[in-house]
Protein backbone atom coordinates (compact mmCIF):
# COMPACT_ATOMS: atom_id res chain seq x y z
CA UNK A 1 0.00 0.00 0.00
CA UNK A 2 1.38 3.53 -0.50
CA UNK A 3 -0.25 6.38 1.38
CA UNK A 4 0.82 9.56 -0.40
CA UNK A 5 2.25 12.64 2.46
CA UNK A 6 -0.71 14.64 2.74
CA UNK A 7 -2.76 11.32 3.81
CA UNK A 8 -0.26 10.19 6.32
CA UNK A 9 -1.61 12.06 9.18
CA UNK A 10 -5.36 10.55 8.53
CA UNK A 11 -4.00 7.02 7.57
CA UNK A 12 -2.06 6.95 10.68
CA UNK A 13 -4.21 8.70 13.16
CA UNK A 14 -7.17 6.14 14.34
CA UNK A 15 -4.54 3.16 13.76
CA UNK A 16 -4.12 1.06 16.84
CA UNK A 17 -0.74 2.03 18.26
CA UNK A 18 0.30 -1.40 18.51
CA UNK A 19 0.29 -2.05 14.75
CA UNK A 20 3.30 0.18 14.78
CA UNK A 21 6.34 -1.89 13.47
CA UNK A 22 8.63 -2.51 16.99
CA UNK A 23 5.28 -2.23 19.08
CA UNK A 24 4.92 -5.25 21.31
CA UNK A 25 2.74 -6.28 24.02
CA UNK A 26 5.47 -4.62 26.71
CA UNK A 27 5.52 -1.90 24.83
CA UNK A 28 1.40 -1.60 24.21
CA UNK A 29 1.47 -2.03 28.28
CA UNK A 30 3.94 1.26 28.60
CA UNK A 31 1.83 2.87 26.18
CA UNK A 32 -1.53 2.07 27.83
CA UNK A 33 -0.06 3.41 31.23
CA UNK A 34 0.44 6.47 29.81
CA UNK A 35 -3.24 6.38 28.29
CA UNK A 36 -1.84 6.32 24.61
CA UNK A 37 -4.20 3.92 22.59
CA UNK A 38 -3.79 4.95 19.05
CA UNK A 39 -1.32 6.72 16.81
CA UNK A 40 -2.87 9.83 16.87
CA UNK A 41 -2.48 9.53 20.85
CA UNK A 42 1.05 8.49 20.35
CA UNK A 43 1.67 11.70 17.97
CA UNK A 44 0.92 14.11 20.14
CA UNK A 45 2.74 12.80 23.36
CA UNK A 46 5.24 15.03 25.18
CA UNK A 47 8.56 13.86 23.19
CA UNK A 48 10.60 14.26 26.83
CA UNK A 49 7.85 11.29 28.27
CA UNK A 50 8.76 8.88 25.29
CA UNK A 51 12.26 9.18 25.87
CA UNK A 52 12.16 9.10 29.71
CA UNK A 53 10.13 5.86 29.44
CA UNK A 54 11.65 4.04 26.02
CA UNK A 55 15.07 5.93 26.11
CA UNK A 56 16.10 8.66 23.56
CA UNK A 57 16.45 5.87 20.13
CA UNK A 58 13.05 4.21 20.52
CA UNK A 59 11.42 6.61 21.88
CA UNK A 60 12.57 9.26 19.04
CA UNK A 61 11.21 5.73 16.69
CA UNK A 62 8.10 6.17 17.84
CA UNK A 63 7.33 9.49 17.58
CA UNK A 64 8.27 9.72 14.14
CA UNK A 65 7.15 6.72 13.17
CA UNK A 66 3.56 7.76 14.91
CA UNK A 67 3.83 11.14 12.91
CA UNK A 68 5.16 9.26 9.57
CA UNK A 69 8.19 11.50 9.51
CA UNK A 70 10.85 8.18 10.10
CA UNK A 71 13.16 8.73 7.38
CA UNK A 72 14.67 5.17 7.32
CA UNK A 73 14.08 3.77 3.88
CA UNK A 74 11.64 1.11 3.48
CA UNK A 75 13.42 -2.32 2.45
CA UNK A 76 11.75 -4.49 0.81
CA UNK A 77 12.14 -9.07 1.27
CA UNK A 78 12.41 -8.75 4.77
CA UNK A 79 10.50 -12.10 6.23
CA UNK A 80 8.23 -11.53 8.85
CA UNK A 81 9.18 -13.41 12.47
CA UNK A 82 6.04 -13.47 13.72
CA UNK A 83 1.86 -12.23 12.80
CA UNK A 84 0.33 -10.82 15.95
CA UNK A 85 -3.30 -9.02 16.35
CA UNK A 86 -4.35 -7.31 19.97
CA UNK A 87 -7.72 -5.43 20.39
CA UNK A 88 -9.53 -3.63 23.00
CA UNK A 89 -12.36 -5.65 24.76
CA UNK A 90 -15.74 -3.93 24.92
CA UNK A 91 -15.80 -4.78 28.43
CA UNK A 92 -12.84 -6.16 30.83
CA UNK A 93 -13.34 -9.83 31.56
CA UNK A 94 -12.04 -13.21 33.07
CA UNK A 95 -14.68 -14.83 30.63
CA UNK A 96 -11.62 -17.04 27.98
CA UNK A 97 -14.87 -18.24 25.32
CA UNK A 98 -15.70 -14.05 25.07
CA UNK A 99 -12.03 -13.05 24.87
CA UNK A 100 -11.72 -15.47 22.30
CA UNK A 101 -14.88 -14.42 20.63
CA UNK A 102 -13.83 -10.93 20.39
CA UNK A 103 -10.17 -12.08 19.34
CA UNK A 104 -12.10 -13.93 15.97
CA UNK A 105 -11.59 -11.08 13.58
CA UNK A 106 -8.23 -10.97 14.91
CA UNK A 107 -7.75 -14.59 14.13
CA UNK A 108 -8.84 -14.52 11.05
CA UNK A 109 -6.70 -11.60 10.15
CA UNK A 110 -3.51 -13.91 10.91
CA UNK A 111 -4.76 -16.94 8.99
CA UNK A 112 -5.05 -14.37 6.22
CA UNK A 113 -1.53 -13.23 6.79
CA UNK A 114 -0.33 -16.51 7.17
CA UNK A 115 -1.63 -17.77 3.71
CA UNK A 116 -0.94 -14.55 2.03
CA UNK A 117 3.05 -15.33 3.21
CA UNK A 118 3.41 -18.83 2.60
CA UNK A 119 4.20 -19.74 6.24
CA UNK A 120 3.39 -22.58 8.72
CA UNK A 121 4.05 -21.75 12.28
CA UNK A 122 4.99 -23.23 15.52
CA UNK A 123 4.20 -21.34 18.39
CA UNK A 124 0.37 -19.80 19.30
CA UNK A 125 0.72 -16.95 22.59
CA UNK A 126 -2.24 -15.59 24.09
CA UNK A 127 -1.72 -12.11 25.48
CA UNK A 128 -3.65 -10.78 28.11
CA UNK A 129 -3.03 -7.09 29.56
CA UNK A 130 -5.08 -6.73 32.83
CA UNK A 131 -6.72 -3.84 33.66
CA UNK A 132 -3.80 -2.99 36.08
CA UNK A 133 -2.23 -2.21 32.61
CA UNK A 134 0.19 -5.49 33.04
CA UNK A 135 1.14 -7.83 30.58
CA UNK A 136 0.38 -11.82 30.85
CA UNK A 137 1.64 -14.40 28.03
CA UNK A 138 0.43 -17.91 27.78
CA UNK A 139 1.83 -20.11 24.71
CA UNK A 140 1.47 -23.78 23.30
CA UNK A 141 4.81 -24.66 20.78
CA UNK A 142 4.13 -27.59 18.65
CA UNK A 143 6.76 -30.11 17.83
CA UNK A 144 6.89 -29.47 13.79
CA UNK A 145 5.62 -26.19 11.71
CA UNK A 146 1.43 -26.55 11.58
CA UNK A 147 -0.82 -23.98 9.31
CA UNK A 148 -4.03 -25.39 10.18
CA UNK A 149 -6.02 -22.46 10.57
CA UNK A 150 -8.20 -24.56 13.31
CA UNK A 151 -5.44 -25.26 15.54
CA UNK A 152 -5.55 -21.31 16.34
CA UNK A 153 -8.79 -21.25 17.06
CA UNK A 154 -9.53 -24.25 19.35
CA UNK A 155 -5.92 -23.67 21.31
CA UNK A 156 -6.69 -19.69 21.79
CA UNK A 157 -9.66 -19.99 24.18
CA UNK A 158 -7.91 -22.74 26.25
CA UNK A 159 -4.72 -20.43 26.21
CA UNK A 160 -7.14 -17.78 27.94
CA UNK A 161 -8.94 -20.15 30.20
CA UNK A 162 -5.61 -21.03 31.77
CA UNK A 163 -4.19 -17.58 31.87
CA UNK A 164 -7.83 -16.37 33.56
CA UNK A 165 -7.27 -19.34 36.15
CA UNK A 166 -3.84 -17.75 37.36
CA UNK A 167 -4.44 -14.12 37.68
CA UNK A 168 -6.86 -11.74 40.14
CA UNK A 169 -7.73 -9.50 37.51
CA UNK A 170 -9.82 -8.84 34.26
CA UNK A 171 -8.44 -8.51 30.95
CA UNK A 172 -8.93 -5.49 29.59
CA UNK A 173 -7.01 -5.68 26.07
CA UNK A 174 -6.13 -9.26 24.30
CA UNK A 175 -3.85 -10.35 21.63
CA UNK A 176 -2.96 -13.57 20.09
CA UNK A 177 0.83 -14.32 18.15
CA UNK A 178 2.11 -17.40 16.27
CA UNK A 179 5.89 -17.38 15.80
CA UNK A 180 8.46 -19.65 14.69
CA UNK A 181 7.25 -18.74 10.93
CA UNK A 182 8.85 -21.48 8.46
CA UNK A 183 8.16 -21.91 4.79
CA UNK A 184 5.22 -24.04 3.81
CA UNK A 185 7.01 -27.02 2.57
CA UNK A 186 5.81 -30.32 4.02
CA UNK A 187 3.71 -28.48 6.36
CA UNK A 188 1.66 -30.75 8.97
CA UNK A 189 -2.46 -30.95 8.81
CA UNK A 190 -4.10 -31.18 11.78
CA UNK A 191 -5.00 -34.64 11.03
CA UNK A 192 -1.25 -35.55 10.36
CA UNK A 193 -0.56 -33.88 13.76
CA UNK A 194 -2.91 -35.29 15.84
CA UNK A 195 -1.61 -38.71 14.70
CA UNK A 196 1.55 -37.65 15.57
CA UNK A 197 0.82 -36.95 19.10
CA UNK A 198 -0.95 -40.20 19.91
């Protein structure tokens, strides 16, 4: 996609700030402690905060990136580590089947991403940040690369259930990430996997 300069501002603005390139779930936790939620919030934020919280490099990144004024050039081939989605939840909760409910469209966005790309993946993290504004991870790595696009979404709400059994708080914001991105090439179906884990 190109966005041309005098768009930027607009394109950027309602973005959530974690779709930022560098922006992580520790980072989206800073970020929410400081009640920045999307670009636009992350644009105007006092420039002396960013650095005092990120240090001067990253936090100068994300200004500039949040304004579109980072002049490093874009490069092109680079493969992608990892596909990630987080979203606000309409309400906080403990509930893992509505987290995962509101989490589908962010599912489906990663299978999309993951069969636009070619890649199989071996890790699935749930990310919870509680409405203490912390940050809580819980994973499942299989043993070989899977793409099954059903393996996300029957090990995300278990993910959630366990993470909801082992903290005193709500979720207020929830993410899900697969990592360990291979090429498709010999990929494992979920049938294939399953009979490889009897």
């Amino acid at each position: 996609m190109v966005v041309s300069p005098e768009a930027t501002e607009s394109f950027l603005a309602p973005l959530d700030a974690s779709r930022l390139y560098g922006v992580g779930p520790k980072t989206t936790s800073t970020l929410e402690e400081m009640r920045v939620r999307t670009v636009g919030d992350l644009a105007m934020s006092d420039p002396s905060e960013l650095e005092r919280r990120f240090g001067k490099k990253f936090g100068g990144y994300l200004l500039a990136a949040a304004t579109g004024s980072d002049t490093d050039p874009v490069v092109a081939g680079l493969e992608p580590t990892q596909f990630s989605r987080i979203v606000t939840l309409r309400r906080d909760t403990r509930d893992a089947k509505e987290v995962a409910r509101q989490l589908s469209e962010g599912m489906q966005y990663i299978h999309g991403r993951l069969s636009q790309s070619g890649k199989s993946f071996r890790t699935i993290t749930a990310i919870g940040i509680l409405t203490d504004l912390s940050t809580k991870t819980k994973s499942k790595t299989f043993e070989t690369p899977v793409s099954d696009p059903s393996l996300i979404r029957e090990t995300v709400p278990a993910l959630f259930d366990e993470l909801s059994r082992t903290i005193g708080r709500e979720f207020r914001r929830a993410g899900v990430r697969v990592s360990g991105l291979e090429d498709v090439e010999n990929q494992t179906s979920l049938s294939e996997f399953l009979r490889q884990a009897r």
